[in-house]
N, C-alpha and C. Protein backbone atom coordinates (compact mmCIF):
# COMPACT_ATOMS: atom_id res chain seq x y z
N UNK A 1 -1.24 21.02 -1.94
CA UNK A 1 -0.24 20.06 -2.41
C UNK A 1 -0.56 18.68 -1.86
N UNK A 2 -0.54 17.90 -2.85
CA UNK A 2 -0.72 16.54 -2.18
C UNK A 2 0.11 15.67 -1.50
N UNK A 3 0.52 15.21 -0.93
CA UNK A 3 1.84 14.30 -0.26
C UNK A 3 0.57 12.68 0.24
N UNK A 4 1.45 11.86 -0.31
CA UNK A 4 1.29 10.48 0.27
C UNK A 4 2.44 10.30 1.28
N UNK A 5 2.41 10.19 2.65
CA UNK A 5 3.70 9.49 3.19
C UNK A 5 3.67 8.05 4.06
N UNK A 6 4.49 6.86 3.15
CA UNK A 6 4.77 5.89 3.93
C UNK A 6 5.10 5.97 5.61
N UNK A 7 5.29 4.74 5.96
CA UNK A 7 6.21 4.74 6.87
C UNK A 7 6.13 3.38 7.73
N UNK A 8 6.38 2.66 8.37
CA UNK A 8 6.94 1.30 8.76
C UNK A 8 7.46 0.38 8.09
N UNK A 9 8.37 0.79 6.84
CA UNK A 9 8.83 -0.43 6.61
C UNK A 9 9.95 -0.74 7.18
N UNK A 10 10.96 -1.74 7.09
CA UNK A 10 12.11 -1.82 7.81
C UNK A 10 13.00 -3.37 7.16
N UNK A 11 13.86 -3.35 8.17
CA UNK A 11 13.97 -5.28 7.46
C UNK A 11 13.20 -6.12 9.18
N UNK A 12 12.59 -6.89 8.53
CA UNK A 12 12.32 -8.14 9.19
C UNK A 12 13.28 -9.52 9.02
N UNK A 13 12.76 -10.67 9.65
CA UNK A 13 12.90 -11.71 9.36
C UNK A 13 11.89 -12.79 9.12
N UNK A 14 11.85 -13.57 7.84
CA UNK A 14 11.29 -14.19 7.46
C UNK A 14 10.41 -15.19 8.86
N UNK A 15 8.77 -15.05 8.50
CA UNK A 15 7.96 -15.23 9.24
C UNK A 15 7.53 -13.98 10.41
N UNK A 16 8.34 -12.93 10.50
CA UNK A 16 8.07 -12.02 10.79
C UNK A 16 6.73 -11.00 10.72
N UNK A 17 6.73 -10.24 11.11
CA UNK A 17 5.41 -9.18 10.46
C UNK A 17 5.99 -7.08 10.42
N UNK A 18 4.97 -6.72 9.83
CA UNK A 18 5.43 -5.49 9.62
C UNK A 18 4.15 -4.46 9.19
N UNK A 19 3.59 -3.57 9.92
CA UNK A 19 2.97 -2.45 9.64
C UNK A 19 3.16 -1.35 8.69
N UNK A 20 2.59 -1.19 7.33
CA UNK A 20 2.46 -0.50 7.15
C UNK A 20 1.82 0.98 6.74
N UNK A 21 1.66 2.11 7.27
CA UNK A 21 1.41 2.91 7.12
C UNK A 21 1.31 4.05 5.66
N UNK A 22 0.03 4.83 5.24
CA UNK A 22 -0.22 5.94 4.61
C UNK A 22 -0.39 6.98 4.89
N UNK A 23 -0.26 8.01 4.80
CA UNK A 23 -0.89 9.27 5.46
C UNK A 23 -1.17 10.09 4.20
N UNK A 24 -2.00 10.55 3.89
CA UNK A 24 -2.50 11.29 3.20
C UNK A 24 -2.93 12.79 3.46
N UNK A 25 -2.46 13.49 2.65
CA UNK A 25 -2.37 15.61 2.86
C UNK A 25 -3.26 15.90 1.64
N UNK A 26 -4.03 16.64 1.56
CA UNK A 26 -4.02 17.33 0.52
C UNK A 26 -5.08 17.05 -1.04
N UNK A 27 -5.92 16.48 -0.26
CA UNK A 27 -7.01 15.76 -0.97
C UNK A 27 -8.25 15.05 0.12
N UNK A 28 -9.33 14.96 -0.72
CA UNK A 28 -10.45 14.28 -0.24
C UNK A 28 -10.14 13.02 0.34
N UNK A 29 -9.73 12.38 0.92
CA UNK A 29 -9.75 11.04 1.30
C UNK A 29 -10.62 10.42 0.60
N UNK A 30 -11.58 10.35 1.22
CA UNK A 30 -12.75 9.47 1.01
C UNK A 30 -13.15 9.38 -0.31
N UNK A 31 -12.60 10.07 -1.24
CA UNK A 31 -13.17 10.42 -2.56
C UNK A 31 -12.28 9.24 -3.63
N UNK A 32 -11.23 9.12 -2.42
CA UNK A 32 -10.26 7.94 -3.74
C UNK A 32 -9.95 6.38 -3.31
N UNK A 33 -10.33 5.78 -4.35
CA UNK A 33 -9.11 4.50 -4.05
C UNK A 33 -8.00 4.58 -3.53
N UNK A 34 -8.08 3.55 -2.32
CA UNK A 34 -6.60 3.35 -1.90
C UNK A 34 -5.84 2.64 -1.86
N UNK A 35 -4.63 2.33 -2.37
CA UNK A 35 -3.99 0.86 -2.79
C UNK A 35 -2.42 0.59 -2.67
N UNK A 36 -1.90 -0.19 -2.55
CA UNK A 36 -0.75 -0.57 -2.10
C UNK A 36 -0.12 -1.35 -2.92
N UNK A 37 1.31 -1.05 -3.56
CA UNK A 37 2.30 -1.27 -4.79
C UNK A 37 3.20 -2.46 -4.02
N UNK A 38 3.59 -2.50 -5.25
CA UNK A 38 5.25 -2.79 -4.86
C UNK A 38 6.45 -3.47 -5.51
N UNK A 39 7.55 -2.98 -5.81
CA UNK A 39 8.59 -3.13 -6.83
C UNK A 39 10.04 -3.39 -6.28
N UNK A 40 10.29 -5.19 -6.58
CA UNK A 40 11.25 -5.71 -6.56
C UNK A 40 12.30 -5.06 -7.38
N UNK A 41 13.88 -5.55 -7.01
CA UNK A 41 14.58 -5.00 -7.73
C UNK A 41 14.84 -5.38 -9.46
N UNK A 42 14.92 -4.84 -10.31
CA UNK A 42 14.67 -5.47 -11.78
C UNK A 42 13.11 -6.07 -12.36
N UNK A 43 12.02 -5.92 -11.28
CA UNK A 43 10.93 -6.04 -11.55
C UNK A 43 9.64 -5.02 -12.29
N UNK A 44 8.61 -5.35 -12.61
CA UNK A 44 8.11 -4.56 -12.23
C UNK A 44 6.87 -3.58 -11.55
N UNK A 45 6.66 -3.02 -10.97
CA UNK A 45 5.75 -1.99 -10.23
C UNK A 45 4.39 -3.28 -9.92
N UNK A 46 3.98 -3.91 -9.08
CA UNK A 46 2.55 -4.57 -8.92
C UNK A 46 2.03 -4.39 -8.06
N UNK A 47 0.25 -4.52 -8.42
CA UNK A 47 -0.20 -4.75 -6.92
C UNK A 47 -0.80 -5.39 -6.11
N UNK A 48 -0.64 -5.11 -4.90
CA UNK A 48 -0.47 -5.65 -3.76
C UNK A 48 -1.75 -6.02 -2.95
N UNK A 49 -2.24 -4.90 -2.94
CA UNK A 49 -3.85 -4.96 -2.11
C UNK A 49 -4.63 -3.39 -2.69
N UNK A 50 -5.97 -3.32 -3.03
CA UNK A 50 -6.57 -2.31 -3.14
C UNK A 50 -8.01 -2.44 -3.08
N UNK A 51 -8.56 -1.31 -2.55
CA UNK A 51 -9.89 -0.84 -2.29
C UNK A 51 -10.81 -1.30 -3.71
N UNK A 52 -11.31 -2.14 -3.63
CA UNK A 52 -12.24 -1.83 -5.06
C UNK A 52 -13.79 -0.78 -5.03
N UNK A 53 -14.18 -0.96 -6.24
CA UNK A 53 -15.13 0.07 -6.03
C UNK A 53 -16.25 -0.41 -5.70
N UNK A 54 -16.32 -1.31 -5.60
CA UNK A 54 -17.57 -1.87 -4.70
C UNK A 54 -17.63 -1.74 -3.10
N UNK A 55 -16.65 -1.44 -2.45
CA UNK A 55 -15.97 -1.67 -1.15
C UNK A 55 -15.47 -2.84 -1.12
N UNK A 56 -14.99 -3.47 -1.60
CA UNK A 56 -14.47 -4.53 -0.71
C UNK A 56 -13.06 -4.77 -1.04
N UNK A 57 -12.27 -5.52 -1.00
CA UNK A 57 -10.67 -5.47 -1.20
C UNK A 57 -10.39 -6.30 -2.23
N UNK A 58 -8.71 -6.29 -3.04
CA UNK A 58 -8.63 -7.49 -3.69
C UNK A 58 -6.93 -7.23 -3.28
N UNK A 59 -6.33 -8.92 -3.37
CA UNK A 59 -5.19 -8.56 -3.29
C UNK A 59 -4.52 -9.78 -4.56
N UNK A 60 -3.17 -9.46 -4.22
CA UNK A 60 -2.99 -10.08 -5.57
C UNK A 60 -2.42 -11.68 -4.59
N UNK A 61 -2.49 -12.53 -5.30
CA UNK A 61 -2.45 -14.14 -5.30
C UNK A 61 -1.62 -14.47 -3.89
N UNK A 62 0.10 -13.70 -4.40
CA UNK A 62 1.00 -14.16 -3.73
C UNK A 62 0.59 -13.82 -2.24
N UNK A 63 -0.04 -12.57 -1.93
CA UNK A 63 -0.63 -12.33 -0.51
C UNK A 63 -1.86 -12.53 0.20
N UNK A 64 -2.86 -13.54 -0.52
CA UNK A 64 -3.66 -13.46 0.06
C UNK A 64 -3.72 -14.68 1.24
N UNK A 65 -4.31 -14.12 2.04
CA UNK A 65 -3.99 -15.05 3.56
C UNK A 65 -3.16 -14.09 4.74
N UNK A 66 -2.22 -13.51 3.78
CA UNK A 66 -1.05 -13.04 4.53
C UNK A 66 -1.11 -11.41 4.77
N UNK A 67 -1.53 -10.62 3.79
CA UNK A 67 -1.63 -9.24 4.09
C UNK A 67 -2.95 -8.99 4.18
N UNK A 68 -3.08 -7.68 4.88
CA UNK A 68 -4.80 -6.95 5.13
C UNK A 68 -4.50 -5.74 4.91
N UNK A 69 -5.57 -4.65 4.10
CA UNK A 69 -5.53 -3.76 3.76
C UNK A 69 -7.23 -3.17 4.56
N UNK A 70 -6.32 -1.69 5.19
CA UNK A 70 -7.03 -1.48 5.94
C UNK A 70 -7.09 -0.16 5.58
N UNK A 71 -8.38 1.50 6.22
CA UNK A 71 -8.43 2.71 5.99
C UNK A 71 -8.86 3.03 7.18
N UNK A 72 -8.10 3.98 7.76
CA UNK A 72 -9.13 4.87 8.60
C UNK A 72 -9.33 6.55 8.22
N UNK A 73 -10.75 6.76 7.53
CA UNK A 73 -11.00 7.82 6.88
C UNK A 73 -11.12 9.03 7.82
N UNK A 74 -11.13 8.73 9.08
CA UNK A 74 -10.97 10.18 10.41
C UNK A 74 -9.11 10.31 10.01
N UNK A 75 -8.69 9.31 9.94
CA UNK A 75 -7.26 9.96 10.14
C UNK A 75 -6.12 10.22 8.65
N UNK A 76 -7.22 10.42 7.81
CA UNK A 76 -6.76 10.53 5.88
C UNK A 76 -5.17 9.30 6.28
N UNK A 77 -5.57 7.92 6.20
CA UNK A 77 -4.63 7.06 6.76
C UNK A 77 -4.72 5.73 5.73
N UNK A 78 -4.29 4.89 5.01
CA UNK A 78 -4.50 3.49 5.00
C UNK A 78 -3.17 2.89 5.57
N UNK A 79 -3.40 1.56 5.81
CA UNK A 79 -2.31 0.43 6.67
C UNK A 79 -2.25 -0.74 5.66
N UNK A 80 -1.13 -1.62 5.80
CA UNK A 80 -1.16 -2.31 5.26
C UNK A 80 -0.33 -3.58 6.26
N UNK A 81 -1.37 -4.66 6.87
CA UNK A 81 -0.71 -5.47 7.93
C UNK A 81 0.27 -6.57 7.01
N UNK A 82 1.20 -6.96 7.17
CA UNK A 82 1.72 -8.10 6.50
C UNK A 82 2.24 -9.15 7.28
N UNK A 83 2.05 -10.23 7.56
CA UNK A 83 2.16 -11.16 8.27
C UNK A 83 3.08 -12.02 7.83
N UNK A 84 3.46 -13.42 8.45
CA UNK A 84 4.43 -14.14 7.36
C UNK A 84 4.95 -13.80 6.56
N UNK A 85 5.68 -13.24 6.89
CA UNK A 85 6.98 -12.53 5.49
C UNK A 85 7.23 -13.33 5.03
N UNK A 86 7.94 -13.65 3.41
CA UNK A 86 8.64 -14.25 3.33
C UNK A 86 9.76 -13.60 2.38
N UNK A 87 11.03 -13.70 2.02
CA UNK A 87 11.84 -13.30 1.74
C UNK A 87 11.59 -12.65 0.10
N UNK A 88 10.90 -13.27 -0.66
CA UNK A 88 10.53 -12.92 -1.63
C UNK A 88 9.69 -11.27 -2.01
N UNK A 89 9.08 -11.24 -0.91
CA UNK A 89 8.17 -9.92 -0.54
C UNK A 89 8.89 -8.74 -0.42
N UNK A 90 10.35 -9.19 -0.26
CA UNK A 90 11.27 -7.52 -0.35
C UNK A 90 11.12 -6.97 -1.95
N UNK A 91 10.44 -5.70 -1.29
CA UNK A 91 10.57 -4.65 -2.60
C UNK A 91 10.49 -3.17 -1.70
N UNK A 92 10.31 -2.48 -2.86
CA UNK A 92 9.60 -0.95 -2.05
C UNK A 92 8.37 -1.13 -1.83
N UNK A 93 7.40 -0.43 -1.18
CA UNK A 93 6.33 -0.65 -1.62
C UNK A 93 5.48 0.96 -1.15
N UNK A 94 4.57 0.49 -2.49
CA UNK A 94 4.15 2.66 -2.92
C UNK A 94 2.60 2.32 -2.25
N UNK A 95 2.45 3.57 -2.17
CA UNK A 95 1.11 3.90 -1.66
C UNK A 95 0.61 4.74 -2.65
N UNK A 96 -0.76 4.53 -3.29
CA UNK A 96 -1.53 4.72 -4.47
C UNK A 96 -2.78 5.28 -4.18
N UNK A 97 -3.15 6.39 -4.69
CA UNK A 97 -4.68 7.15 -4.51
C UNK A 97 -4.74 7.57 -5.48
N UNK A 98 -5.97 7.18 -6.10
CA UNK A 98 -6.54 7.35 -7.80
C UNK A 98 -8.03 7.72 -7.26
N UNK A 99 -8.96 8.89 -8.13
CA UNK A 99 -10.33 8.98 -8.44
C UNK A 99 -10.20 9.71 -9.60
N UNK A 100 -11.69 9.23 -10.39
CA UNK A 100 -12.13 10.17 -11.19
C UNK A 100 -13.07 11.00 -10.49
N UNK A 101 -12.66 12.85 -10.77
CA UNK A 101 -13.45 13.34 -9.99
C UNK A 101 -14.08 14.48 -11.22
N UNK A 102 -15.18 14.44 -11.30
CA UNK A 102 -15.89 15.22 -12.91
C UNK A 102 -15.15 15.05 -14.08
N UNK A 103 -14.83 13.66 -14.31
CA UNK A 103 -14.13 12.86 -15.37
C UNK A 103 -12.26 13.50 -15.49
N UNK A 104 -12.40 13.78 -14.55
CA UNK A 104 -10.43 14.30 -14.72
C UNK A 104 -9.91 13.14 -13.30
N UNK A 105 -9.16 12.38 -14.18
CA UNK A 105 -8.25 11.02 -13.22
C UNK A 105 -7.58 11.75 -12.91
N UNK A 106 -7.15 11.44 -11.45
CA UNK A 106 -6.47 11.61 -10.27
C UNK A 106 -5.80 10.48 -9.83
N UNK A 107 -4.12 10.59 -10.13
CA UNK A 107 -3.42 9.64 -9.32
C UNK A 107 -1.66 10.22 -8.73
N UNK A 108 -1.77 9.29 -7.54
CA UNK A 108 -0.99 10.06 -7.13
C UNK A 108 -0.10 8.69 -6.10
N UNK A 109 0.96 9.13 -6.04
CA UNK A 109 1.84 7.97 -5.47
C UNK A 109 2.75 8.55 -4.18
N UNK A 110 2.98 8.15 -2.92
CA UNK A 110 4.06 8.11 -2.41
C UNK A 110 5.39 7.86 -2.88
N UNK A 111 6.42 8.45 -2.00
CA UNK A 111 7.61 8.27 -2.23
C UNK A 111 8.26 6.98 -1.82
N UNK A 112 7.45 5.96 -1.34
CA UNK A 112 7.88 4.79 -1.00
C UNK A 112 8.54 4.41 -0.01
N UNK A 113 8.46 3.06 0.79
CA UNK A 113 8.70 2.41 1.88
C UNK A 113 9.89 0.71 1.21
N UNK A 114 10.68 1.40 1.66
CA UNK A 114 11.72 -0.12 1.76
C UNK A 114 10.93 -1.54 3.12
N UNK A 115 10.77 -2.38 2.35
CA UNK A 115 10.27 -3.43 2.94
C UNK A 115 11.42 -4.74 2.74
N UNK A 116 11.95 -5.33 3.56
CA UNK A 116 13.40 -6.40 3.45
C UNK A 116 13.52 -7.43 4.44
N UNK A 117 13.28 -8.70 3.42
CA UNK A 117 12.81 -10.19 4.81
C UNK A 117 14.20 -10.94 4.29
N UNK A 118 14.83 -11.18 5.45
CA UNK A 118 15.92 -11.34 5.48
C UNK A 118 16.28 -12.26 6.52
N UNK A 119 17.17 -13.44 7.12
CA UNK A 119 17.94 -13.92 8.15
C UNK A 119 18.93 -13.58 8.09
């Protein structure tokens, strides 16, 4: 069975920072993209930071500078550092592992992390 599980999100305060965590069960690690969502309220679903297939990362506009997307493949783990919050950045945010493995796509999502920048 596969399980993605979040975990550090919380509320901050704007300019703040916040760790977050993946853990991954139940699959190859190393075999998939790993990538990081995230969905405001009435929005929808985008993303955030992900592994490309070249190795190297991409993130989307509003975060770059500010978040790092990170893996550690000993511990079936990705992180996601976020720095400078700013209030706008509250959403959930999902944790994403996709491969094609002998042409059958594989994707699979966490149950999600509440993330909330707030004074």
């Amino acid at each position: 069975q596969v399980q993605l599980v979040e975990s550090g999100g919380g509320l901050v305060q704007p300019g703040g920072s916040l760790r977050l965590s993946c853990a991954a069960s139940g699959i190859i690690f190393s075999f998939y993209t790993m990538g990081w969502y995230r969905q405001a309220p009435g929005k929808q679903r985008e993303l955030v930071a992900v592994f490309n297939n070249a190795g190297g990362t991409n993130y989307a506009e509003s975060v770059k500078g500010r978040f790092t997307i990170s893996r550690d493949n000993d511990k079936n783990t990705v992180y996601l550092q976020m720095n400078s919050l700013k209030p706008e950045d509250t959403a959930v945010y999902y944790c994403n592992a996709r491969a094609v493995i002998r042409t059958t796509f594989y994707n699979y999502w966490g149950q999600g992390a509440q993330v909330t920048v707030s004074s």
